[in-house]
Structure formats: C-alpha cells, structure tokens
C-alpha atoms as a PDB file:
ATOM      1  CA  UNK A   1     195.877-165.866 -67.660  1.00  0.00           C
ATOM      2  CA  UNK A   2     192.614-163.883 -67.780  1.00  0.00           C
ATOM      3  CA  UNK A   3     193.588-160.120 -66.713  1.00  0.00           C
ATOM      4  CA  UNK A   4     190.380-158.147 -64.832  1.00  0.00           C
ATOM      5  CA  UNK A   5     188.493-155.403 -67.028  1.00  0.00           C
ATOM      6  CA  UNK A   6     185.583-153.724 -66.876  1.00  0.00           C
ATOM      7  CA  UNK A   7     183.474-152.460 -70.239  1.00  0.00           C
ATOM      8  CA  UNK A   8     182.331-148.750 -70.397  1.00  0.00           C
ATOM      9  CA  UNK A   9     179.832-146.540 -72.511  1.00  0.00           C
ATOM     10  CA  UNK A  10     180.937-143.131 -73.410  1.00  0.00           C
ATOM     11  CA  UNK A  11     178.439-140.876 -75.416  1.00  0.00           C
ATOM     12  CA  UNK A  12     180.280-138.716 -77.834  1.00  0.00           C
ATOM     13  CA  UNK A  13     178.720-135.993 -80.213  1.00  0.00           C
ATOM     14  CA  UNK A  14     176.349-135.500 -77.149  1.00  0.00           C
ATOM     15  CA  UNK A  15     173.602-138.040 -78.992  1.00  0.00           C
ATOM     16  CA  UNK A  16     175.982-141.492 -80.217  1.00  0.00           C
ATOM     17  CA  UNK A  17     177.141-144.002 -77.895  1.00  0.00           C
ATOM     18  CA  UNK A  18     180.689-146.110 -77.959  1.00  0.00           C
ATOM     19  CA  UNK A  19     181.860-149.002 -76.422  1.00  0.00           C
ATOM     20  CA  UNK A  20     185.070-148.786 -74.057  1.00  0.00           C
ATOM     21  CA  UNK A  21     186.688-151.840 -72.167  1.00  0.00           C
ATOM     22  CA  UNK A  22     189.896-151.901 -70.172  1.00  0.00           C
ATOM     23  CA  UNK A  23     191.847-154.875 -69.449  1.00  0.00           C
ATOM     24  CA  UNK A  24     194.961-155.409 -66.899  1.00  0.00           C
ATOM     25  CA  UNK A  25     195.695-152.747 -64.374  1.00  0.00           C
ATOM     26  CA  UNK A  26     198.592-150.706 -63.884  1.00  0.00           C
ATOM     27  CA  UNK A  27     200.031-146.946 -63.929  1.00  0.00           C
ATOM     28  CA  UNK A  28     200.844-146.780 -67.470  1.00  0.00           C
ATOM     29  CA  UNK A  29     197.609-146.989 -69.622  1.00  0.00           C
ATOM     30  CA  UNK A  30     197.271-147.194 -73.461  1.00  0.00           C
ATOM     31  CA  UNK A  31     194.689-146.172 -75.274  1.00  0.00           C
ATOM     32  CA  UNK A  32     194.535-148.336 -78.706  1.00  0.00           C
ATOM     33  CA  UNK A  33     193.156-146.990 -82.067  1.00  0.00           C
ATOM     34  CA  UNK A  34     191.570-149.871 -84.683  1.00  0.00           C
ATOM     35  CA  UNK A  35     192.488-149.151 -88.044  1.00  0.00           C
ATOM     36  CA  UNK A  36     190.205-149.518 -91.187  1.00  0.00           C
ATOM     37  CA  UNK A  37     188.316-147.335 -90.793  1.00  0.00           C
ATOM     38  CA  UNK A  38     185.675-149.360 -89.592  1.00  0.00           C
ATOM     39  CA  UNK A  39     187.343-152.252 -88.286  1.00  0.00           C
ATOM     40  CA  UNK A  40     186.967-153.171 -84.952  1.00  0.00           C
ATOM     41  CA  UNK A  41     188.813-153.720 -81.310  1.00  0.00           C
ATOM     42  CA  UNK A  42     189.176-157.555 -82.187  1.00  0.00           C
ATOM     43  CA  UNK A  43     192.262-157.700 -84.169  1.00  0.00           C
ATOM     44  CA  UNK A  44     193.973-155.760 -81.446  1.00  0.00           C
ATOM     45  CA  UNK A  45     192.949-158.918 -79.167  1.00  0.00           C
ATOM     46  CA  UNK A  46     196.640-159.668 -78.809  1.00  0.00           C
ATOM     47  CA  UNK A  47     197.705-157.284 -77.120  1.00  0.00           C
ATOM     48  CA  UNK A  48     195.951-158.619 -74.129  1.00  0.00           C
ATOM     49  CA  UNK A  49     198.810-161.393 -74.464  1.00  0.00           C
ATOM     50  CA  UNK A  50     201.354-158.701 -74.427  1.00  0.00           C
ATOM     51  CA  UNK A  51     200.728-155.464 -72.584  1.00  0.00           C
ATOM     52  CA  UNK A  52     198.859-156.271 -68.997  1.00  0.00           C
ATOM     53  CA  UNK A  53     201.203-159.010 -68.094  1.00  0.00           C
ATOM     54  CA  UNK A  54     203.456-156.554 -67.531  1.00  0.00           C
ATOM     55  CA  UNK A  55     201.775-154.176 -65.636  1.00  0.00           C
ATOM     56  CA  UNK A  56     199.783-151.965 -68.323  1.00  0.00           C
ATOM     57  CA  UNK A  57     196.518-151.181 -68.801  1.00  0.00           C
ATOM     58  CA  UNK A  58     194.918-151.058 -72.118  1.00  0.00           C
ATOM     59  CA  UNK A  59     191.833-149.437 -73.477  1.00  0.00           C
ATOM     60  CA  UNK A  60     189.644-151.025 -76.344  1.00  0.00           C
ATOM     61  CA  UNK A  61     187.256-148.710 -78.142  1.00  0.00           C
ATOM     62  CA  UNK A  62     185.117-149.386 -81.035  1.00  0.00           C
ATOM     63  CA  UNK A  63     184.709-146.112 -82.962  1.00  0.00           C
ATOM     64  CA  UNK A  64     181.381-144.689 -84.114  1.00  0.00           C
ATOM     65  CA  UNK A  65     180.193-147.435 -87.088  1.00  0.00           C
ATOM     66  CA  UNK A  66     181.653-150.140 -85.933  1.00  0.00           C
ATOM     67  CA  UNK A  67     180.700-153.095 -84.034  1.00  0.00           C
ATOM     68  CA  UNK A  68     179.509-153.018 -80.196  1.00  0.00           C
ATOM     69  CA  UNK A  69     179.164-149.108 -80.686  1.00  0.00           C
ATOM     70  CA  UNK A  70     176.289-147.212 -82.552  1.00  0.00           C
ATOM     71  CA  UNK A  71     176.033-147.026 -86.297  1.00  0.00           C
ATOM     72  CA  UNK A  72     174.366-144.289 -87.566  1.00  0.00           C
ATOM     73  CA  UNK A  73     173.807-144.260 -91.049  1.00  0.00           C
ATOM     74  CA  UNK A  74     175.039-140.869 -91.744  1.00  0.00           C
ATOM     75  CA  UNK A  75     178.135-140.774 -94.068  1.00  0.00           C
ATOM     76  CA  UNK A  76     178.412-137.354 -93.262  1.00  0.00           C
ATOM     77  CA  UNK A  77     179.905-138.863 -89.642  1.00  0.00           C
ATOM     78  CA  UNK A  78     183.037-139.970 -91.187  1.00  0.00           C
ATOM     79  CA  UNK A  79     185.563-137.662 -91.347  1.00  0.00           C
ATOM     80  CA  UNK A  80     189.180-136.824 -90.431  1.00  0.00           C
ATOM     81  CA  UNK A  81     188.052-134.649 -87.711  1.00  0.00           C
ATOM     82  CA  UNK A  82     185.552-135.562 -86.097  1.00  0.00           C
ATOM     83  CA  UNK A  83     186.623-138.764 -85.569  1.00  0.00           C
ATOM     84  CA  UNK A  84     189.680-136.880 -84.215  1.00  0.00           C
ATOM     85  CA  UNK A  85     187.150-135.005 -81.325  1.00  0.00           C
ATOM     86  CA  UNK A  86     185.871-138.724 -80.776  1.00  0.00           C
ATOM     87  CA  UNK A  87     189.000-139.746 -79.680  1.00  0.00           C
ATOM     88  CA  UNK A  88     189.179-136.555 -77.407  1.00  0.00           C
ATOM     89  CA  UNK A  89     185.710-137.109 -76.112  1.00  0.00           C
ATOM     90  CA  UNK A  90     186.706-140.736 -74.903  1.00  0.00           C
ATOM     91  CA  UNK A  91     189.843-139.449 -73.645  1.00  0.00           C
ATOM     92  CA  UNK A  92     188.073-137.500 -70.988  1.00  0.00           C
ATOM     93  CA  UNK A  93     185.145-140.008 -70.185  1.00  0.00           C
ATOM     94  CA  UNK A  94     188.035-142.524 -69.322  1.00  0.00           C
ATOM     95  CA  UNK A  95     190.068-139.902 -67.091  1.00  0.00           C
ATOM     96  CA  UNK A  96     192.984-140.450 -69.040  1.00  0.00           C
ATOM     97  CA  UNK A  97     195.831-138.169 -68.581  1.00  0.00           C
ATOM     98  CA  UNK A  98     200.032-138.259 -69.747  1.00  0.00           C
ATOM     99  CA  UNK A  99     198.688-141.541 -71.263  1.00  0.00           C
ATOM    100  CA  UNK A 100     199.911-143.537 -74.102  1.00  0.00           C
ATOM    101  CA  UNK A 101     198.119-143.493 -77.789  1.00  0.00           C
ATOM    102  CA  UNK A 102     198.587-146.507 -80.205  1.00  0.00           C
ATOM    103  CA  UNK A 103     196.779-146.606 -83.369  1.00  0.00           C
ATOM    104  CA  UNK A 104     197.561-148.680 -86.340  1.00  0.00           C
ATOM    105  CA  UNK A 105     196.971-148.517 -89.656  1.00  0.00           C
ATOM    106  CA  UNK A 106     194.001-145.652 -89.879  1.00  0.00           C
ATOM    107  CA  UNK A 107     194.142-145.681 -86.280  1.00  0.00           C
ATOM    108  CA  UNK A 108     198.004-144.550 -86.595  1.00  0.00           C
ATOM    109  CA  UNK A 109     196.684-141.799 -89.374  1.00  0.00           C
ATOM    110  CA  UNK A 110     193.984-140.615 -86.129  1.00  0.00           C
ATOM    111  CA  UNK A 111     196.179-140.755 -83.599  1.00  0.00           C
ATOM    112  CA  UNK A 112     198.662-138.377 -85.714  1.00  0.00           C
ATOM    113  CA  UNK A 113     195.977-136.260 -85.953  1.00  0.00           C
ATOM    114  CA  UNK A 114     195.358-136.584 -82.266  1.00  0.00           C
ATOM    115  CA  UNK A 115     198.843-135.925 -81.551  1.00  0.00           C
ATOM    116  CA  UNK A 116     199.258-132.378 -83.584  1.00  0.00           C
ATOM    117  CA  UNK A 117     196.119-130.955 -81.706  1.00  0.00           C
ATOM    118  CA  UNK A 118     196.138-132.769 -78.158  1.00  0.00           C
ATOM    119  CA  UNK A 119     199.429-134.012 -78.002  1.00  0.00           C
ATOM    120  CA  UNK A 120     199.658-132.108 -74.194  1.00  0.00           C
ATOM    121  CA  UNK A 121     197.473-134.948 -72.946  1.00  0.00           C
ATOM    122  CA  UNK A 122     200.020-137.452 -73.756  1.00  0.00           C
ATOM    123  CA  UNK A 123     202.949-138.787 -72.281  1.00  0.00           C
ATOM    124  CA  UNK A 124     204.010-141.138 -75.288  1.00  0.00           C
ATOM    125  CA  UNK A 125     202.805-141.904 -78.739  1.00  0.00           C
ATOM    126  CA  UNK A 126     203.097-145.314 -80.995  1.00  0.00           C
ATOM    127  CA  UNK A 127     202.306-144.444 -84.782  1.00  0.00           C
ATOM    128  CA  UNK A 128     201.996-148.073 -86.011  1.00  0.00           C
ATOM    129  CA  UNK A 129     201.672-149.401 -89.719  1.00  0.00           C
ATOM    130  CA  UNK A 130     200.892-146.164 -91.343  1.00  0.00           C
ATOM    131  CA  UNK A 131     202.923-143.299 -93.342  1.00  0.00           C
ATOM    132  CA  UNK A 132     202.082-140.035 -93.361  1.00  0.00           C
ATOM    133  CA  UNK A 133     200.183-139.286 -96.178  1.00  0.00           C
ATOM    134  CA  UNK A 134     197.598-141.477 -98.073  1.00  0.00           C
ATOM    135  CA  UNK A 135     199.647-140.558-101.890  1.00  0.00           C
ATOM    136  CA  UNK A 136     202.231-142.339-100.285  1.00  0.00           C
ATOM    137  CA  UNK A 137     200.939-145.200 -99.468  1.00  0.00           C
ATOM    138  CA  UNK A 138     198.323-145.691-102.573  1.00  0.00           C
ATOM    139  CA  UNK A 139     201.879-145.394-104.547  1.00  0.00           C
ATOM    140  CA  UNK A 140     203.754-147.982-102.409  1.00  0.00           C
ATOM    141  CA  UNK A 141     200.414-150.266-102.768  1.00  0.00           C
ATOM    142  CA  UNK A 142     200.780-150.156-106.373  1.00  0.00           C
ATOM    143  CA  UNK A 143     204.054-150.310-106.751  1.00  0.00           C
ATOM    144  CA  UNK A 144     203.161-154.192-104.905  1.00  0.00           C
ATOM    145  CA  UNK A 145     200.665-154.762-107.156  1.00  0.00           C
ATOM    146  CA  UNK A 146     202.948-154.053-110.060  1.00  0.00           C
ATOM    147  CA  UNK A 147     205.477-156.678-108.755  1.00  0.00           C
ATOM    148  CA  UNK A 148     202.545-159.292-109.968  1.00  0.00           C
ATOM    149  CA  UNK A 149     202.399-161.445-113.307  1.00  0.00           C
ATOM    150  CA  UNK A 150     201.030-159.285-115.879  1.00  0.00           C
ATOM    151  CA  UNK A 151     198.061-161.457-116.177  1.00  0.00           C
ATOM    152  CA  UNK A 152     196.944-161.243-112.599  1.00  0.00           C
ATOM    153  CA  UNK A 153     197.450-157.043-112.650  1.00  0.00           C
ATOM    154  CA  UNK A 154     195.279-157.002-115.891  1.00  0.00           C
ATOM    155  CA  UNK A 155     192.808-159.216-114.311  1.00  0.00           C
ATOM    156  CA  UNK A 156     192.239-156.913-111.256  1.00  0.00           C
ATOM    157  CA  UNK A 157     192.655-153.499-113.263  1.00  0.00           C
ATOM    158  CA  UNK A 158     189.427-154.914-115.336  1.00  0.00           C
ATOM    159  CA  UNK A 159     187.457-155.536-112.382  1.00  0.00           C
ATOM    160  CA  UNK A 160     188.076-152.174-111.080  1.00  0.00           C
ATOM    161  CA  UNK A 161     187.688-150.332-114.477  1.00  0.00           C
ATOM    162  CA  UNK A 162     184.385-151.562-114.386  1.00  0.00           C
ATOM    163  CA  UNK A 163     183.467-151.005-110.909  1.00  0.00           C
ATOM    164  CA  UNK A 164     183.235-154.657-109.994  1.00  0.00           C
ATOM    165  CA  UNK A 165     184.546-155.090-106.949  1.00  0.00           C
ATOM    166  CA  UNK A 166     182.584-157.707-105.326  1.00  0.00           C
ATOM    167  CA  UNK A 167     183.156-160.273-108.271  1.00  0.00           C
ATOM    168  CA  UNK A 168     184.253-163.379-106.779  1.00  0.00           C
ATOM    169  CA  UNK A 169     187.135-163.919-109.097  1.00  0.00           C
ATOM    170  CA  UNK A 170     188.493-160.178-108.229  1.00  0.00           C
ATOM    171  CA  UNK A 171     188.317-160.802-104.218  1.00  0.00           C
ATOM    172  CA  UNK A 172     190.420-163.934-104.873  1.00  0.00           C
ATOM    173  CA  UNK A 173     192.953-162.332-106.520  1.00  0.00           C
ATOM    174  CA  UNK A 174     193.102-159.643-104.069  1.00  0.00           C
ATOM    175  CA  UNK A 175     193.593-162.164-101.244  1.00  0.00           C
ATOM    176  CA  UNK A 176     195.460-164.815-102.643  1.00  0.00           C
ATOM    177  CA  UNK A 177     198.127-162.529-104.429  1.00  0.00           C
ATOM    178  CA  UNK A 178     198.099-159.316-101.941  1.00  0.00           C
ATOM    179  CA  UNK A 179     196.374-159.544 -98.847  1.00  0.00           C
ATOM    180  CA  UNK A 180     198.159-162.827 -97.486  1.00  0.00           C
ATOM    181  CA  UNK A 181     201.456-161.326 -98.768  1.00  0.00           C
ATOM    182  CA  UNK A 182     200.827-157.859 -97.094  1.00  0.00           C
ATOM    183  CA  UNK A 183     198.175-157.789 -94.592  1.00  0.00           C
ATOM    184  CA  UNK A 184     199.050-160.861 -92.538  1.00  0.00           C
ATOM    185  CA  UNK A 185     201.419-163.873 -93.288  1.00  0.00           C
ATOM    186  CA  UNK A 186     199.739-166.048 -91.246  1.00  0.00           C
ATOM    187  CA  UNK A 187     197.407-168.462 -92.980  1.00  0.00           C
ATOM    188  CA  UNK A 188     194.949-169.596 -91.918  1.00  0.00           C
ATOM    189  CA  UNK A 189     194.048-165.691 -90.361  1.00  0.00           C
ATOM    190  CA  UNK A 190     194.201-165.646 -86.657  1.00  0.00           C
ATOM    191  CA  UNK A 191     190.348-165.895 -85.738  1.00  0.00           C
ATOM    192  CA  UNK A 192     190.232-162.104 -84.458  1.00  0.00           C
ATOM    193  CA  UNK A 193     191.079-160.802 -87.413  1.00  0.00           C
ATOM    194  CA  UNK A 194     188.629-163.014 -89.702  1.00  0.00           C
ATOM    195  CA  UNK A 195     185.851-161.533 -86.961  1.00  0.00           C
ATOM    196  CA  UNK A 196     187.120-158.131 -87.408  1.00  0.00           C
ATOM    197  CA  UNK A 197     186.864-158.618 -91.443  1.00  0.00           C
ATOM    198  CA  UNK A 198     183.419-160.438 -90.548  1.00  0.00           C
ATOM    199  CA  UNK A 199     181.633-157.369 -88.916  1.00  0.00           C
ATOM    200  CA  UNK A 200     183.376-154.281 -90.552  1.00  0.00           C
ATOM    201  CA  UNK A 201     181.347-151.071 -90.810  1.00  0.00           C
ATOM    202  CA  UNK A 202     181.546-150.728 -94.798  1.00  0.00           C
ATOM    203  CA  UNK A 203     179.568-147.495 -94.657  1.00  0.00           C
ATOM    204  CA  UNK A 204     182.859-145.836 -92.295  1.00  0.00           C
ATOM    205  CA  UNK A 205     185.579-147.837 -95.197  1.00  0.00           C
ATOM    206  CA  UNK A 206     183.796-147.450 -98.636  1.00  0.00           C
ATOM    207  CA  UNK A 207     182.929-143.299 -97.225  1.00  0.00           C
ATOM    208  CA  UNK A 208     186.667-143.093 -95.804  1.00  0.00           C
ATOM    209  CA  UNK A 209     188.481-145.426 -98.046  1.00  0.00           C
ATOM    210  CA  UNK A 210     187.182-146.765-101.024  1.00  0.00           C
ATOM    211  CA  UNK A 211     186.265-150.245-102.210  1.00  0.00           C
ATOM    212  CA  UNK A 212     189.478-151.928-100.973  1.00  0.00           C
ATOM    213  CA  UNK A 213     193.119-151.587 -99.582  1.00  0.00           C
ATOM    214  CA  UNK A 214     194.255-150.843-103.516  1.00  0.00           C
ATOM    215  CA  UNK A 215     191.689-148.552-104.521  1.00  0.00           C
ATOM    216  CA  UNK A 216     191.513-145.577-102.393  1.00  0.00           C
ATOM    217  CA  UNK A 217     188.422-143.157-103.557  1.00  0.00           C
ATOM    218  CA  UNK A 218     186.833-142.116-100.277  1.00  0.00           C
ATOM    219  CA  UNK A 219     187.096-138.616 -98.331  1.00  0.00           C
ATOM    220  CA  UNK A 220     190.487-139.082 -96.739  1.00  0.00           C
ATOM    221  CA  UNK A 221     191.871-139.606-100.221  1.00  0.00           C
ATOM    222  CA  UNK A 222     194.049-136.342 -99.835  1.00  0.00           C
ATOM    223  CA  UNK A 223     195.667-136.550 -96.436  1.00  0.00           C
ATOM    224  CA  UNK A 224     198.716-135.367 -96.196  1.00  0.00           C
ATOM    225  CA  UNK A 225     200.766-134.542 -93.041  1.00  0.00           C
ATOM    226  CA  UNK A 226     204.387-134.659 -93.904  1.00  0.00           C
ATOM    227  CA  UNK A 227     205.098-131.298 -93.419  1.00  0.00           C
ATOM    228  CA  UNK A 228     203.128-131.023 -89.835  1.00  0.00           C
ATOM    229  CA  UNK A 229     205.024-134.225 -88.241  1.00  0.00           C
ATOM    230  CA  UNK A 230     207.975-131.486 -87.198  1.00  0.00           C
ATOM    231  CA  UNK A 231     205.456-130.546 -84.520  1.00  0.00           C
ATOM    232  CA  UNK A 232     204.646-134.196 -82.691  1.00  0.00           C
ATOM    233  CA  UNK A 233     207.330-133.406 -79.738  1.00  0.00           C
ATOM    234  CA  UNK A 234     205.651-136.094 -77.630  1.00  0.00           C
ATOM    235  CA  UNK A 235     207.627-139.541 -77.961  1.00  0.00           C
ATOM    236  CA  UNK A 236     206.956-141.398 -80.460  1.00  0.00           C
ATOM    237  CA  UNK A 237     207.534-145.085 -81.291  1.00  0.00           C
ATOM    238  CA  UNK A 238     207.017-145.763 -85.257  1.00  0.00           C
ATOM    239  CA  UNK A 239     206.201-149.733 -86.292  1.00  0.00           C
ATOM    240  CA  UNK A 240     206.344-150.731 -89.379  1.00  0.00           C
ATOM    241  CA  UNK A 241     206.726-154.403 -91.113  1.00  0.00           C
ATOM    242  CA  UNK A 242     208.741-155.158 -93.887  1.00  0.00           C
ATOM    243  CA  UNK A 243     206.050-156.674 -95.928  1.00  0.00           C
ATOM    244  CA  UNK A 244     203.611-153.739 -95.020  1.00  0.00           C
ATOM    245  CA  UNK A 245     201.578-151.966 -96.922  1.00  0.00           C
ATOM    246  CA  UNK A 246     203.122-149.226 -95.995  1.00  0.00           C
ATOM    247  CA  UNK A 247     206.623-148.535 -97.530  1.00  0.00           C
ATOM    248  CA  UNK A 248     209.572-149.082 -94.678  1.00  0.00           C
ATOM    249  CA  UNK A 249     211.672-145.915 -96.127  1.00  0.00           C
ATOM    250  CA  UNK A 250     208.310-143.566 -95.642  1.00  0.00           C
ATOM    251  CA  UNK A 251     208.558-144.642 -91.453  1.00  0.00           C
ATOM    252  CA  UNK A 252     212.104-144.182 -91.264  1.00  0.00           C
ATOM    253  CA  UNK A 253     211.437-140.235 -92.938  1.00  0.00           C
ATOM    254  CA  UNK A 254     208.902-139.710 -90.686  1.00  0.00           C
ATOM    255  CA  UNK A 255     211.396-140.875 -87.756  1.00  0.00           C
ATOM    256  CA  UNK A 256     213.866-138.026 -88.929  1.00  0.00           C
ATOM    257  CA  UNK A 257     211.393-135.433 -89.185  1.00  0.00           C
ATOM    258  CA  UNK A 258     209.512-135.990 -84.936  1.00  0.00           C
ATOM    259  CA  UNK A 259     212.154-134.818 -83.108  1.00  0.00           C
ATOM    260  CA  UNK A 260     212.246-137.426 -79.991  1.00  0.00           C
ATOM    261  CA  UNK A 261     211.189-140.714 -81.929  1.00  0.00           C
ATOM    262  CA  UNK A 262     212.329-144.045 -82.763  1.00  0.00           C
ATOM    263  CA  UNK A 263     211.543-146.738 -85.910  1.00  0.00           C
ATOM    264  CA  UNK A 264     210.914-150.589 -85.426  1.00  0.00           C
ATOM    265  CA  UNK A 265     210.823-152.487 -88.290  1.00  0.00           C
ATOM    266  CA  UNK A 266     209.665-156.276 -87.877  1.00  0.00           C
ATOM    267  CA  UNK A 267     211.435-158.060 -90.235  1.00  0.00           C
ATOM    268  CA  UNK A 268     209.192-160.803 -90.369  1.00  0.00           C
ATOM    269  CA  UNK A 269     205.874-159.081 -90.216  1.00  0.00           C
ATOM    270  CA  UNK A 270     202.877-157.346 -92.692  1.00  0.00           C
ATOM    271  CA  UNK A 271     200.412-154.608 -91.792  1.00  0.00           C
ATOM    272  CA  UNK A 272     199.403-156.733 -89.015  1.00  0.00           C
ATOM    273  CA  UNK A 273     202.980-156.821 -87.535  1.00  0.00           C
ATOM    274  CA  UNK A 274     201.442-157.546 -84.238  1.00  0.00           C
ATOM    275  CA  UNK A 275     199.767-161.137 -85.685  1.00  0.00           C
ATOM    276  CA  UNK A 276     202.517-161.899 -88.049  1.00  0.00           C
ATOM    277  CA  UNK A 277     205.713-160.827 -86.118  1.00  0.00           C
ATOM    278  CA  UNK A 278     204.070-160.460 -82.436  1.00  0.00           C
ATOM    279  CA  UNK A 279     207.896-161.129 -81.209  1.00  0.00           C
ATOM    280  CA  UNK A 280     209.329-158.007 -82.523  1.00  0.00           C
ATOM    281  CA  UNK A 281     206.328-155.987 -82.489  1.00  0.00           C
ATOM    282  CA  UNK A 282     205.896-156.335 -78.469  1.00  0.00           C
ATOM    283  CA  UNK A 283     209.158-155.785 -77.725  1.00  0.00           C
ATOM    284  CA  UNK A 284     209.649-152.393 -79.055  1.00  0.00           C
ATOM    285  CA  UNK A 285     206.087-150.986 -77.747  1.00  0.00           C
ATOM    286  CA  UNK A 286     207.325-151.973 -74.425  1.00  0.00           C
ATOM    287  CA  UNK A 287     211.087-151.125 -74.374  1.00  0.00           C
ATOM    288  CA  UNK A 288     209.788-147.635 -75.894  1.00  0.00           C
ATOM    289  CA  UNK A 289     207.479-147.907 -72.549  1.00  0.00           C
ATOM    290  CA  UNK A 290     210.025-148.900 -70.445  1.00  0.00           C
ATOM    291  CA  UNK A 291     212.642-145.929 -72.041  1.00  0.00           C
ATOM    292  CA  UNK A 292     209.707-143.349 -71.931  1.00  0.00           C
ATOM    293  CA  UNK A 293     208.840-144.338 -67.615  1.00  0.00           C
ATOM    294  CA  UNK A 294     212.574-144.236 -67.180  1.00  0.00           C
ATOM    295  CA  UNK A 295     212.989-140.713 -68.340  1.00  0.00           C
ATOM    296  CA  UNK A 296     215.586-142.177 -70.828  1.00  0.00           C
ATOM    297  CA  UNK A 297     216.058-139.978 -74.189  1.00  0.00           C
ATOM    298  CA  UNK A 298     214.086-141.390 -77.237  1.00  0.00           C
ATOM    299  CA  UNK A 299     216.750-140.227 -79.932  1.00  0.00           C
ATOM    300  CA  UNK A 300     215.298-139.150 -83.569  1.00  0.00           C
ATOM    301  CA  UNK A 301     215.249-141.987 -86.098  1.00  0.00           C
ATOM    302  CA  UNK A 302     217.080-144.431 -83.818  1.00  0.00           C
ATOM    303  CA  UNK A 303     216.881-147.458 -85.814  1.00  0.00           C
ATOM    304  CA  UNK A 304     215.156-150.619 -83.701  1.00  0.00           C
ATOM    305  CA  UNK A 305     215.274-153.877 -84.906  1.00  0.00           C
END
C-alpha cells in the first residue's frame, strides 16, 4: 500500500538547498538520519514498509552532498557541527516539535550530537548501528578483519599501505570477505541500498571518513562522546546487530550510561539491521514508540531481544 507524502525544500546555511519528503500521516513523526556520511535517504526505503502502516509519519532528508540535495564542492562543509545545525535548521522548516530522531550508522553519531545540544525538542531518540566513539569502532572493525585468513589480511593491508584503494582486486576482498558479512547479509543487496552505494557523495565520506568502512582517515577521526552520553535524558532506543560493525558490548555500555534507555540487539542482522533482520529491527523502534506514547518507563540498559 502506497502511503500519501509530499516532498519539501528547506534552505539551510541561508544559501544551500535540501531535499525533505514525508510519507504516512499520523501524530507521532520521525525524523530519519542516513548514515555514511554521504549516503542517501534510499536505504532507509524500508521503513516506509514499517512505520506509516501504523500510524507514523516519517521524514526523509538527504543531507548537504548527497543526492536530490545540493552539492557544493566545499570540503570545508563537512563537519561534525555543522551538519549538527543542518539537522536543527530542517527541524524548524518541518515544524517539528517533541518528535522522534533516528539516525543510523553516522546518522546515529549526528543525531547524538543532536541530542546533547537540542535534545529539548525531542520527545524520543533511536541511536541505531553506531557506538559512541569512532576508536571504538575502527578497533572492533579490525578486530573483524583480523578474524580473516592471513593471506586475505596481507592482501588488503598492501593495498592500503600503498594507497590503492580503488584496485579492483582490493574492493573484492573488501566485499566478498567483510562487507557481505557485516554490512548486509542479504545477497544479492536489496536494490535501495545498491542505489544508495550507486550515488554516494564521496567528497562528504573520503572528507568525513576516509577511503572505506576499514580505513578511517577523515575529520571525524577523533570523535569521542562516551563521557557526554550521561547527559541524553531524552529516551533512547539503542539498535545494534550482532554481525555489526559496531561491537554489541559498546551499545549495551552506552545503554548503562543514558539514564532512561533501552538496547535491541537483532540477532540475525549487520549494520543494516533494518535490511538484514527487518523483523527484529521494527519491532523494537515501535514497541519503544508505543512505551514512549504510553508514558511507560524506558528502564536503563533493559535488554530487548
């Protein structure tokens, strides 16, 4: 069943345009966060599936860079923060108010930044797929890699010791041996996701990130909120998969340190949880929904599985 939307503009930065679109209709409304950065809306397509038939609305947004909004070549754009004030600025152009945030992967890393400056605007918060510091999960992504043959680890520690990251050989390691292991289980990709991959903003990932998931270089390199998450008070719902990239015991920390919060691990699912393990996934988001309109406690580091 098609659910009604309607597509929106916002400028931001008083000079850069975005692209907004909500789908379903309903009181509670969700704002969703892409990851990368520099991904786009499309691998959150799914939750169209999931969300409106039951009476939410969801926001799309592409972020500045990436896909149906502008793209400014300007690496001096991407940053922590003022992607951070994007977020705000959309917040506002879309009226939304005691609303619920969902980012995942980078988008869970902005909407904990979100969340420690603007968390009064927010009624509940979903940090999904990402710890809370990037050392932690460049360690955790190694530690994977490390779990390879030998000869397939010395194969891809060549390629990047010499910078060659777009060899043929390397990206066919990296997806055969890690990405289909840790970014999504399903093979072949569901088709949003391969058209996310197709028209990511590499300017935003190689500025932010680095050359790949494994090799983090860029400006965000040295995040690090562990000692800040005391002060998320909102509710929080943390998602994690058991395959992630991500490293399950980091989510269930950051559960015991934000006071009213709760972890759901899918059991069955990746970094993309919501492709791979849509079962689990869906079902906490909305019986955290369903807990948080019910005025019903959301008790630190309640295990959800």
């Amino acid at each position: 069943m098609a659910y009604p939307g309607a597509s929106k503009i916002v400028e931001v930065d008083g000079r850069y345009h975005v692209w907004t679109r909500r789908v379903g209709q309903g009181d509670v409304k969700v704002l969703l966060l892409h990851g990368g950065p520099g991904c786009t809306h499309e691998y959150l397509e799914c939750f169209e599936q999931h969300l409106p038939p039951h009476g939410i609305e969801i926001y799309y947004y592409d972020q500045l860079g990436s896909y149906y909004s502008d793209q400014p070549d300007d690496p001096s754009l991407w940053t922590i923060e003022r992607f951070r004030e994007e977020v705000e600025q959309v917040r506002r152009a879309l009226g939304l108010e005691n609303f619920y945030l969902l980012g995942q992967s980078w988008g869970g890393l902005l909407s904990i930044e979100y969340a420690l400056k603007y968390q009064q605007h927010l009624k509940g918060l979903v940090i999904s797929n990402m710890t809370a510091s990037i050392a932690s999960y460049v360690k955790h992504i190694n530690e994977l890699r490390e779990r390879l043959p030998k000869d397939i680890v010395d194969k891809m520690k060549a390629y990047e010791a010499a910078g060659d990251y777009e060899n043929p050989e390397y990206q066919e390691l990296l997806i055969q041996h890690l990405y289909r292991q840790h970014i999504c289980r399903l093979w072949p990709w569901p088709d949003p996701l391969v058209r996310c991959l197709d028209h990511m903003a590499t300017q935003v990932y190689n500025t932010m990130q680095g050359p790949n998931e494994f090799v983090v270089t860029g400006t965000f390199a040295d995040w690090d909120r562990w000692d800040d998450l005391h002060r998320i008070t909102v509710p929080t719902l943390l998602i994690v998969g058991r395959y992630d990239t991500m490293r399950v015991e980091d989510i269930e920390e950051m559960g015991r340190r934000i006071p009213h919060s709760r972890v759901g691990i899918c059991e069955n699912g990746s970094h993309c949880a919501q492709w791979d393990d849509p079962d689990a996934y869906f079902r906490f988001v909305l019986d955290f929904i369903r807990d948080v309109e019910a005025g019903r406690p959301i008790g630190s580091a309640t295990a959800a599985r």
